[in-house]
Protein backbone atom coordinates (compact mmCIF):
# COMPACT_ATOMS: atom_id res chain seq x y z
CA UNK A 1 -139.22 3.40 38.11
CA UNK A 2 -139.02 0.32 40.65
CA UNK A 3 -140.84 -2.62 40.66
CA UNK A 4 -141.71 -4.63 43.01
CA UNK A 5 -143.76 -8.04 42.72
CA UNK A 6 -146.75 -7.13 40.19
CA UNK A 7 -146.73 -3.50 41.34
CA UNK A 8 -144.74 -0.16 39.41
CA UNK A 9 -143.25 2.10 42.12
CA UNK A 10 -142.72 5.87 40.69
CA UNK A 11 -140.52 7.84 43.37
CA UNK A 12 -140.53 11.97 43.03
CA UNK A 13 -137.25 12.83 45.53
CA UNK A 14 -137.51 16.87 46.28
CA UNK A 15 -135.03 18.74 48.78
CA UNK A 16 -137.50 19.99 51.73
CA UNK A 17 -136.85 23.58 53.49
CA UNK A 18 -134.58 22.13 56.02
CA UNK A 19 -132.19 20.88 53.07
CA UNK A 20 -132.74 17.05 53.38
CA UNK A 21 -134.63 15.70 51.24
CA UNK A 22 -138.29 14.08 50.92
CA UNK A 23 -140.28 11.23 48.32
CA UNK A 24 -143.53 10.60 47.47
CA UNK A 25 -144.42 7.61 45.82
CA UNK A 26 -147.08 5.90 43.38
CA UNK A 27 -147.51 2.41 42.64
CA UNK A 28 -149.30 1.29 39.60
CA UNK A 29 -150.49 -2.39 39.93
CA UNK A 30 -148.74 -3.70 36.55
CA UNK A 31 -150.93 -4.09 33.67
CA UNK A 32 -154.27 -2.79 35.23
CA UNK A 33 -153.76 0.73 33.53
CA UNK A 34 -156.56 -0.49 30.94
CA UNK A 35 -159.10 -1.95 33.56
CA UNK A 36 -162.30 -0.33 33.79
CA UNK A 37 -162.93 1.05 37.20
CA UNK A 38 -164.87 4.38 37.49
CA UNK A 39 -165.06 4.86 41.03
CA UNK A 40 -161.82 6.06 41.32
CA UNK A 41 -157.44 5.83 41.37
CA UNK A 42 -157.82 2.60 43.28
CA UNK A 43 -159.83 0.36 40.98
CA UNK A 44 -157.80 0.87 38.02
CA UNK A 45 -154.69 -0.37 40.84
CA UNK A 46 -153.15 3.50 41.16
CA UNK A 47 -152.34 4.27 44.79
CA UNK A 48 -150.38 7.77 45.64
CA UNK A 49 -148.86 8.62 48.86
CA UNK A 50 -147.52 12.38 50.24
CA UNK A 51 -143.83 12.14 51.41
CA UNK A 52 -143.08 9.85 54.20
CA UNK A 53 -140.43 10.79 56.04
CA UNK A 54 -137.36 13.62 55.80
CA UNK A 55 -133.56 11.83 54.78
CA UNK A 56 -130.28 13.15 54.72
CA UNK A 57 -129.52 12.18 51.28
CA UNK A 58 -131.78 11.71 47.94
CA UNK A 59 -130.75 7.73 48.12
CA UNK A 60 -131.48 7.86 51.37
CA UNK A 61 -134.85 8.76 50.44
CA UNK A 62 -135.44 6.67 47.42
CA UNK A 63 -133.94 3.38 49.60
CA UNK A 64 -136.43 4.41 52.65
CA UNK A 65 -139.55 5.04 50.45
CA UNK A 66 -138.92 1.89 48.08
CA UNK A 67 -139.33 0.40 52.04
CA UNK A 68 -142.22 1.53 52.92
CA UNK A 69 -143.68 1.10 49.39
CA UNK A 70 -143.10 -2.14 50.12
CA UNK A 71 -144.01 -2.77 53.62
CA UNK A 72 -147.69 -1.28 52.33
CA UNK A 73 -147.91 -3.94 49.25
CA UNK A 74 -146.98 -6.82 51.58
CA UNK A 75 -149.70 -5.65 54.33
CA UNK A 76 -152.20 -4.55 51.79
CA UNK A 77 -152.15 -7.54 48.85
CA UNK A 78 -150.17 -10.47 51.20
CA UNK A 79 -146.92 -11.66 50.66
């Protein structure tokens, strides 16, 4: 698991049926796994993602999605 500022980034890296390979990712904002939100993933800081993108090689993939992971921190919470 990455981390990246106050956020937890899980990667799952799966070969797709062309043989490259995909990620989806989760962040978990860090320590909010005890706050009390009911409404749903998002108040208790959980956001999950589908695969974003098809790479050649499983780093490939975990390098690219740790990227855009972060690109949607920065443009969601600021830098």
């Amino acid at each position: 698991m990455a981390k990246y500022r106050d956020f937890e980034i899980e990667m799952t890296v799966v070969p797709d049926a062309a043989g490259q390979y995909e990620a989806a990712f989760e962040l978990r904002r860090a320590g909010d796994g005890e706050r009390a939100g009911k409404a749903g993933d998002a108040d208790r800081g959980r956001y999950q993602f589908p695969p974003v993108g098809s790479y050649m090689t499983p780093d490939d993939a975990r390098e690219q999605t740790a990227a855009w992971a972060h690109k949607w921190i920065d443009a969601n919470f600021g830098k």
